[in-house]
C-alpha atoms as a PDB file:
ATOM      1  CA  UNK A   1      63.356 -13.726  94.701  1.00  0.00           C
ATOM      2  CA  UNK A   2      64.524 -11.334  91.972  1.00  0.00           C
ATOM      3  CA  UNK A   3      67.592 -10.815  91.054  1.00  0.00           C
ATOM      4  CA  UNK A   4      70.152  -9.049  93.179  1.00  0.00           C
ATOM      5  CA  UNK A   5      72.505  -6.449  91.727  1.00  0.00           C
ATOM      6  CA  UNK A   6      75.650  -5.911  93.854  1.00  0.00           C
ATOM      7  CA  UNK A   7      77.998  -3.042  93.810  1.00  0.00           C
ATOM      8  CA  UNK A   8      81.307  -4.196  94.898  1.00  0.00           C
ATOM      9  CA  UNK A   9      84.198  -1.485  95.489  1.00  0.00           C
ATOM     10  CA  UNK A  10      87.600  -2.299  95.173  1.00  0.00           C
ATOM     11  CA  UNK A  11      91.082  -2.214  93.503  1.00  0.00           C
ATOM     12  CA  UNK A  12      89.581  -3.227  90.143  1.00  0.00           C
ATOM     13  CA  UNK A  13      86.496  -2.400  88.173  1.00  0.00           C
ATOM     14  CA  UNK A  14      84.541  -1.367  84.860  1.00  0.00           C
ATOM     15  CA  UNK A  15      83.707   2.108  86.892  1.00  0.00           C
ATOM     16  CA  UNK A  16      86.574   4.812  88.531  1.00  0.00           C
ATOM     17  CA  UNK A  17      85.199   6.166  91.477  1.00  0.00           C
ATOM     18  CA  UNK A  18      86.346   9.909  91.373  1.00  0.00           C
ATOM     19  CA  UNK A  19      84.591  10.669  95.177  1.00  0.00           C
ATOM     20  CA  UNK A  20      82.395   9.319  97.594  1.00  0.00           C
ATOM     21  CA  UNK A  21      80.708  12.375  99.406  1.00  0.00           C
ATOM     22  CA  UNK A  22      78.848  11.297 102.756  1.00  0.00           C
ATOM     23  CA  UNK A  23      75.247  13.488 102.338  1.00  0.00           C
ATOM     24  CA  UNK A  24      73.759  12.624 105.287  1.00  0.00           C
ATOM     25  CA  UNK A  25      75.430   9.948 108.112  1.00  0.00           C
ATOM     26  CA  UNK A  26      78.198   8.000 107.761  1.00  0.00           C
ATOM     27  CA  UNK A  27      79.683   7.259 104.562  1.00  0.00           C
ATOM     28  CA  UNK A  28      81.509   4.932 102.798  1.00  0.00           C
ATOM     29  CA  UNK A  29      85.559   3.458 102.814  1.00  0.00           C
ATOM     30  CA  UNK A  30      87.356   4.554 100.099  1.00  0.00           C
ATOM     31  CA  UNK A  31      88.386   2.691  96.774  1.00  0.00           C
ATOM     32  CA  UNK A  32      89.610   3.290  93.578  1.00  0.00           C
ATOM     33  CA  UNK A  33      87.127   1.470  91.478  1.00  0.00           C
ATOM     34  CA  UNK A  34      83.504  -0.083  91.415  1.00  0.00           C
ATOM     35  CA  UNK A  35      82.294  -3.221  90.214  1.00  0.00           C
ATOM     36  CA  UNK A  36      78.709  -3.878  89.065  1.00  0.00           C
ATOM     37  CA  UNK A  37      76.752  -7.150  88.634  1.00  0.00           C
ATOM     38  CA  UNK A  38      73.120  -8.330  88.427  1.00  0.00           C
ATOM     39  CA  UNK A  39      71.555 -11.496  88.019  1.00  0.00           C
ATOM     40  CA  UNK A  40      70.821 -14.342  90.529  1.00  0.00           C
ATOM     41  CA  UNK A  41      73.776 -14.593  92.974  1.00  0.00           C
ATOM     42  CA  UNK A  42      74.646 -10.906  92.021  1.00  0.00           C
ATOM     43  CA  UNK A  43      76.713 -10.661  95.596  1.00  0.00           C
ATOM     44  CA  UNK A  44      78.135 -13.932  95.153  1.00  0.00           C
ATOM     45  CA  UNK A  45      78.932 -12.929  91.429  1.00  0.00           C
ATOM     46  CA  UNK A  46      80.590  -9.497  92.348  1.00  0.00           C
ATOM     47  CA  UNK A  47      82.831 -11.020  94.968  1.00  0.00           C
ATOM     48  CA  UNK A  48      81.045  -9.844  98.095  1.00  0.00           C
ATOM     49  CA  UNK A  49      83.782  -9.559 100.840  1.00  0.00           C
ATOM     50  CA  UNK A  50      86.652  -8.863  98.435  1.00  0.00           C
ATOM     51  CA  UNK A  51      85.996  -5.041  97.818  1.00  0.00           C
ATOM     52  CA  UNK A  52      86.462  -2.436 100.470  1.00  0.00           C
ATOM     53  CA  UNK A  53      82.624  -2.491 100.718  1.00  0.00           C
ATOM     54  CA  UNK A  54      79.531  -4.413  98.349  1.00  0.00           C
ATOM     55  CA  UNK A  55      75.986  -2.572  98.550  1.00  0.00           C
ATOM     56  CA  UNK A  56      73.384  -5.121  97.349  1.00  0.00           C
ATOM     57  CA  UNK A  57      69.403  -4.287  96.091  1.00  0.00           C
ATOM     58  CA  UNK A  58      66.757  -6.118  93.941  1.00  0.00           C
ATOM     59  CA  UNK A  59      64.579  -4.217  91.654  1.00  0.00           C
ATOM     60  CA  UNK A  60      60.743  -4.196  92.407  1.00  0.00           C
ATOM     61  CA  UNK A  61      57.394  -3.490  92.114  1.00  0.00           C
ATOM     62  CA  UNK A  62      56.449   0.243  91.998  1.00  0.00           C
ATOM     63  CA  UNK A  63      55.485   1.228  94.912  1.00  0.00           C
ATOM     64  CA  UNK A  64      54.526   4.853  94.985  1.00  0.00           C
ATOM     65  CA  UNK A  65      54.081   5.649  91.357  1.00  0.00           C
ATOM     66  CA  UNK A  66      50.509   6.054  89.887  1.00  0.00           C
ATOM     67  CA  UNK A  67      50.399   4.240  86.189  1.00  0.00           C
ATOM     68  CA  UNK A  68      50.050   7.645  84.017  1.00  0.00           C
ATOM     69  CA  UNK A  69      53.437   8.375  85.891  1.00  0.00           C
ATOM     70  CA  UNK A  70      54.603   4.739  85.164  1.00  0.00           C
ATOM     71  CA  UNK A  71      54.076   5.432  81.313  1.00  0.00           C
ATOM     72  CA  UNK A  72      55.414   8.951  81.121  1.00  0.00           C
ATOM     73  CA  UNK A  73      58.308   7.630  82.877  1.00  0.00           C
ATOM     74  CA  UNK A  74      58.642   4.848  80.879  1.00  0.00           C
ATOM     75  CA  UNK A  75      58.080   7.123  77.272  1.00  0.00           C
ATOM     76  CA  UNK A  76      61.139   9.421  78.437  1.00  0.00           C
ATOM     77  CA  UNK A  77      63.473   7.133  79.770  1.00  0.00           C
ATOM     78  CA  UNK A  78      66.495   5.498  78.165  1.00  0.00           C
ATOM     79  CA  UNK A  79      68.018   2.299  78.979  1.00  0.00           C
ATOM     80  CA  UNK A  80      71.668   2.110  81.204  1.00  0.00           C
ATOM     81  CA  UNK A  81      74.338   1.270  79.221  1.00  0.00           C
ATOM     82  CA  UNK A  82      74.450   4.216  76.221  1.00  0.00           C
ATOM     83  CA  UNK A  83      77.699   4.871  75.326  1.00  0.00           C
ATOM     84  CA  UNK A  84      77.865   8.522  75.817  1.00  0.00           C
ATOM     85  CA  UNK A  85      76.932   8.006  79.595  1.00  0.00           C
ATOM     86  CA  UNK A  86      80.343   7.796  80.785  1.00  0.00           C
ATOM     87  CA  UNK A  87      79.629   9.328  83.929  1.00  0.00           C
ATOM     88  CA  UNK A  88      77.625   7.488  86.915  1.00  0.00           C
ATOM     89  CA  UNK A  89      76.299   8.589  90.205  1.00  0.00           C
ATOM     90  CA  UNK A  90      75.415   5.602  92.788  1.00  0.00           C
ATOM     91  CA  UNK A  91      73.278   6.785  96.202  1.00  0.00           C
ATOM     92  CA  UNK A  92      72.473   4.696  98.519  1.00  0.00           C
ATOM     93  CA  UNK A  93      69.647   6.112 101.210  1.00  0.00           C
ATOM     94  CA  UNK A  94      68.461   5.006 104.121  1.00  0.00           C
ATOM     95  CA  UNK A  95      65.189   6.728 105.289  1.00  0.00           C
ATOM     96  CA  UNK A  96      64.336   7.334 108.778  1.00  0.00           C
ATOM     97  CA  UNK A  97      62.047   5.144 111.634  1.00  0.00           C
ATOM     98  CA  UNK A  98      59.693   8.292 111.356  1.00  0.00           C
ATOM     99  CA  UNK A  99      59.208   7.728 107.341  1.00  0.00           C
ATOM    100  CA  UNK A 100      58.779   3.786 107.397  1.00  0.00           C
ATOM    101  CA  UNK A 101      56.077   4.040 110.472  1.00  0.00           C
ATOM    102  CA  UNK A 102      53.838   6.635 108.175  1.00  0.00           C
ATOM    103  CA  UNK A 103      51.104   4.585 105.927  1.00  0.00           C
ATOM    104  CA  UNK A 104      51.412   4.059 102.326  1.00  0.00           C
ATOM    105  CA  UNK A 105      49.272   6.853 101.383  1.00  0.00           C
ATOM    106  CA  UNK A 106      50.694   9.250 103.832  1.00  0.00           C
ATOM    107  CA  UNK A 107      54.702   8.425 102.171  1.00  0.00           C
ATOM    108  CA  UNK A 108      52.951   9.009  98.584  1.00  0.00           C
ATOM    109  CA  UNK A 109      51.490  12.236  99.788  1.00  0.00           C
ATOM    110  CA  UNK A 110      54.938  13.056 100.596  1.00  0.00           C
ATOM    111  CA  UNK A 111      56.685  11.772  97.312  1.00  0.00           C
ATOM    112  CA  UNK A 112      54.458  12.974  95.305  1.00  0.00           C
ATOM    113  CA  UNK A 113      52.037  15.979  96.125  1.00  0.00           C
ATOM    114  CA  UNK A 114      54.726  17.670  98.607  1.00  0.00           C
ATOM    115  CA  UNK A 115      57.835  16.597  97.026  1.00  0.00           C
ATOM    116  CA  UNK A 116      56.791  16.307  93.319  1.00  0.00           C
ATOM    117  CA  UNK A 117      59.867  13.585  93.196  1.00  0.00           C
ATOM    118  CA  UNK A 118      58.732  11.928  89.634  1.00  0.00           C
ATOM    119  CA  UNK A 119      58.050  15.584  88.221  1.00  0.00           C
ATOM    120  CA  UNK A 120      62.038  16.620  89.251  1.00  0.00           C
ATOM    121  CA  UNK A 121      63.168  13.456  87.744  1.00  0.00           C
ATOM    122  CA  UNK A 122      61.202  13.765  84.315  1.00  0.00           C
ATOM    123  CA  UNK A 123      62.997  17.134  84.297  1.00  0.00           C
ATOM    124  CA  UNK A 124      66.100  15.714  83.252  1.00  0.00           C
ATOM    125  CA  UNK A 125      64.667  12.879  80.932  1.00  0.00           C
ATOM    126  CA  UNK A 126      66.139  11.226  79.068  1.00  0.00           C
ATOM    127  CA  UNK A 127      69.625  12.464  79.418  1.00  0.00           C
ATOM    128  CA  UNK A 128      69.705  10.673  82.514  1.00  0.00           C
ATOM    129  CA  UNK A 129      68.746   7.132  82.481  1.00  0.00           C
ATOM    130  CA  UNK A 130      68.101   5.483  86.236  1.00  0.00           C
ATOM    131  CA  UNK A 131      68.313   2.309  88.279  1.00  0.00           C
ATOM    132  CA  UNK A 132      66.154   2.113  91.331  1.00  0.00           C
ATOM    133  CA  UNK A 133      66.465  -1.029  93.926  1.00  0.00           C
ATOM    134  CA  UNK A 134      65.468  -1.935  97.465  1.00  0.00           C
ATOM    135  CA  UNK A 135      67.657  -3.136  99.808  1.00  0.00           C
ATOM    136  CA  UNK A 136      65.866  -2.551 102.991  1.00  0.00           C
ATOM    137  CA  UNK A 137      64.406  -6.312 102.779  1.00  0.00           C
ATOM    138  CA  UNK A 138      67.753  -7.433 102.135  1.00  0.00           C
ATOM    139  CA  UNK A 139      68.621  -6.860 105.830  1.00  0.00           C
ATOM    140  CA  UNK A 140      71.608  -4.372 103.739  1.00  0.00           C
ATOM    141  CA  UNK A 141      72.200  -0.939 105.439  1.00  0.00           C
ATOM    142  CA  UNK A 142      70.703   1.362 102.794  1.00  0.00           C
ATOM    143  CA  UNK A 143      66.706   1.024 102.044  1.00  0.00           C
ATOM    144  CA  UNK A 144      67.763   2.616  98.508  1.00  0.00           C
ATOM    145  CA  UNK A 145      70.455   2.355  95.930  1.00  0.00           C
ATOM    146  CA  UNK A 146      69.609   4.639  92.508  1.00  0.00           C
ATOM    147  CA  UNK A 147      72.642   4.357  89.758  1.00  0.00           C
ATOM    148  CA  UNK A 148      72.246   7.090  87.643  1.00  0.00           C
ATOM    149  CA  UNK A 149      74.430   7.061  84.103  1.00  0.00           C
ATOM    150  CA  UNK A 150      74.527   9.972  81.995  1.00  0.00           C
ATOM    151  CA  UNK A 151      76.890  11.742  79.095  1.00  0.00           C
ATOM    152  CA  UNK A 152      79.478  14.822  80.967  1.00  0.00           C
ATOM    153  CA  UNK A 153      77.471  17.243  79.616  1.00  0.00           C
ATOM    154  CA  UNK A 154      74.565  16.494  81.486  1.00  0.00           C
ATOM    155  CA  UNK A 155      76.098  16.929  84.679  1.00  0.00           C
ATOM    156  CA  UNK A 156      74.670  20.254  85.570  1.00  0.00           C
ATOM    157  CA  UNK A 157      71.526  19.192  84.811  1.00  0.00           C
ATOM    158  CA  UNK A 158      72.026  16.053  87.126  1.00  0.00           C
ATOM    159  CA  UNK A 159      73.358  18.163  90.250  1.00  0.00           C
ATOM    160  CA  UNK A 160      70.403  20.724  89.645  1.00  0.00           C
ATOM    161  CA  UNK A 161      67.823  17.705  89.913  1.00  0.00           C
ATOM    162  CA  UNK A 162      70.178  16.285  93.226  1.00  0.00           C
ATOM    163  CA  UNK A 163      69.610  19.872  94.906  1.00  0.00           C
ATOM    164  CA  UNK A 164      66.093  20.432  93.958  1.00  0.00           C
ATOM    165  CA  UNK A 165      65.287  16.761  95.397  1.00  0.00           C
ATOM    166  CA  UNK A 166      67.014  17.733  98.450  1.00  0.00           C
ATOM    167  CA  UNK A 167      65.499  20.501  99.499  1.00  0.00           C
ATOM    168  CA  UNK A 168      61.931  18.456  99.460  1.00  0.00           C
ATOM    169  CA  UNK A 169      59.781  17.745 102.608  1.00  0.00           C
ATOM    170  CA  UNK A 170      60.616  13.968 101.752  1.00  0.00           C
ATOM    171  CA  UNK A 171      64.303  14.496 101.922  1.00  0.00           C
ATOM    172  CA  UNK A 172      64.028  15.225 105.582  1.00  0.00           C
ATOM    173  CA  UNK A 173      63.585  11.867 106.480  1.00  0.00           C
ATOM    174  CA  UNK A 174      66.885  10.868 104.648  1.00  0.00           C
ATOM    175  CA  UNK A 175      68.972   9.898 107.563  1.00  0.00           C
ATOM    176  CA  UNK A 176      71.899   8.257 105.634  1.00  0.00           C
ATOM    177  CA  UNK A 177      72.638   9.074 101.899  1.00  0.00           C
ATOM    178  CA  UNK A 178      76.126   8.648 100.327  1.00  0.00           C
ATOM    179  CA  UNK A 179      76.804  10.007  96.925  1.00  0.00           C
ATOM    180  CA  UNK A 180      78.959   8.168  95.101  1.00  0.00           C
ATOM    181  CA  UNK A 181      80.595  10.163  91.775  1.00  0.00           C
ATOM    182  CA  UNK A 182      81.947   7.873  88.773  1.00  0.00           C
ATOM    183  CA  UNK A 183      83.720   7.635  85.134  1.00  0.00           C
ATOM    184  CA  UNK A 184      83.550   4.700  82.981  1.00  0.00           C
ATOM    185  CA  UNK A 185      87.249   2.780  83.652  1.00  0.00           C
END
């Protein structure tokens, strides 16, 4: 299996949580700080059942991104980690029945052609750098978690992409999304 990555919220952490917005269906407990790990064992390693709540996904395959898309995305991006990217958004989504029973070509007809979800993102390359796992064959509750780090100037820039994703055809399958707002500790 690949590695997990676990996101552990408690009392202590390298990440202040500043607010934890429920989107769409129920949200999350409260708690001051978040913890991140990956690597095999990531739950184990981020002290699963210690926090007020751990969210767990593995990073995968691409699954509805065309290779030209792959390698624009991948000439934009920067890594996680900068040092001006004190700020941090983690959402964890959970798409509907409805969106998981459509084929693979009908859900990249919606993520793509109808949503244009990759063209939004490049928008607001590189000063945001993102993290996307699955957790849905984890058994977790979220099919999603993206962790998105950027600098606080780039913060407008990061809502504008949030609310332009939003309003897309594939958002309304989105039947649980939390939005969880951060600051480097």
């Amino acid at each position: 299996m690949a590695p997990v990555a676990s996101f552990t919220a408690g009392d202590t952490g390298e990440w202040r949580i500043e607010a934890i917005n429920a989107v769409a269906g129920e949200g999350l407990p409260p708690a001051a700080f978040l913890s991140t790990t990956a690597g095999e064992g990531g739950a184990e390693q981020g002290g699963a059942g210690l926090g007020a709540w751990t969210l767990r996904g593995v990073a995968s395959n691409t699954r509805y991104t065309e290779r030209a898309e792959a390698t624009t995305l991948g000439s934009r991006q920067e890594g996680l980690g900068r040092p001006a990217a004190s700020r941090a958004v983690l959402i964890p989504m959970r798409k509907s029945d409805a969106w998981w029973a459509l084929a693979q070509d009908e859900r990249r007809a919606i993520f793509a052609a109808q949503s244009d979800h990759i063209g939004i993102g490049l928008d607001v390359l590189p000063a945001v750098a993102r993290r996307l796992l699955h957790a849905r064959d984890l058994g977790e509750p979220f099919d999603f978690l993206t962790w998105f780090e950027f600098a606080p100037e780039a913060t407008g820039a990061f809502d504008a992409m949030l609310a332009r994703l939003r309003a897309t055809v594939e958002w309304t399958f989105v039947e649980r999304e939390v939005e969880v707002r951060l600051t480097r500790a």
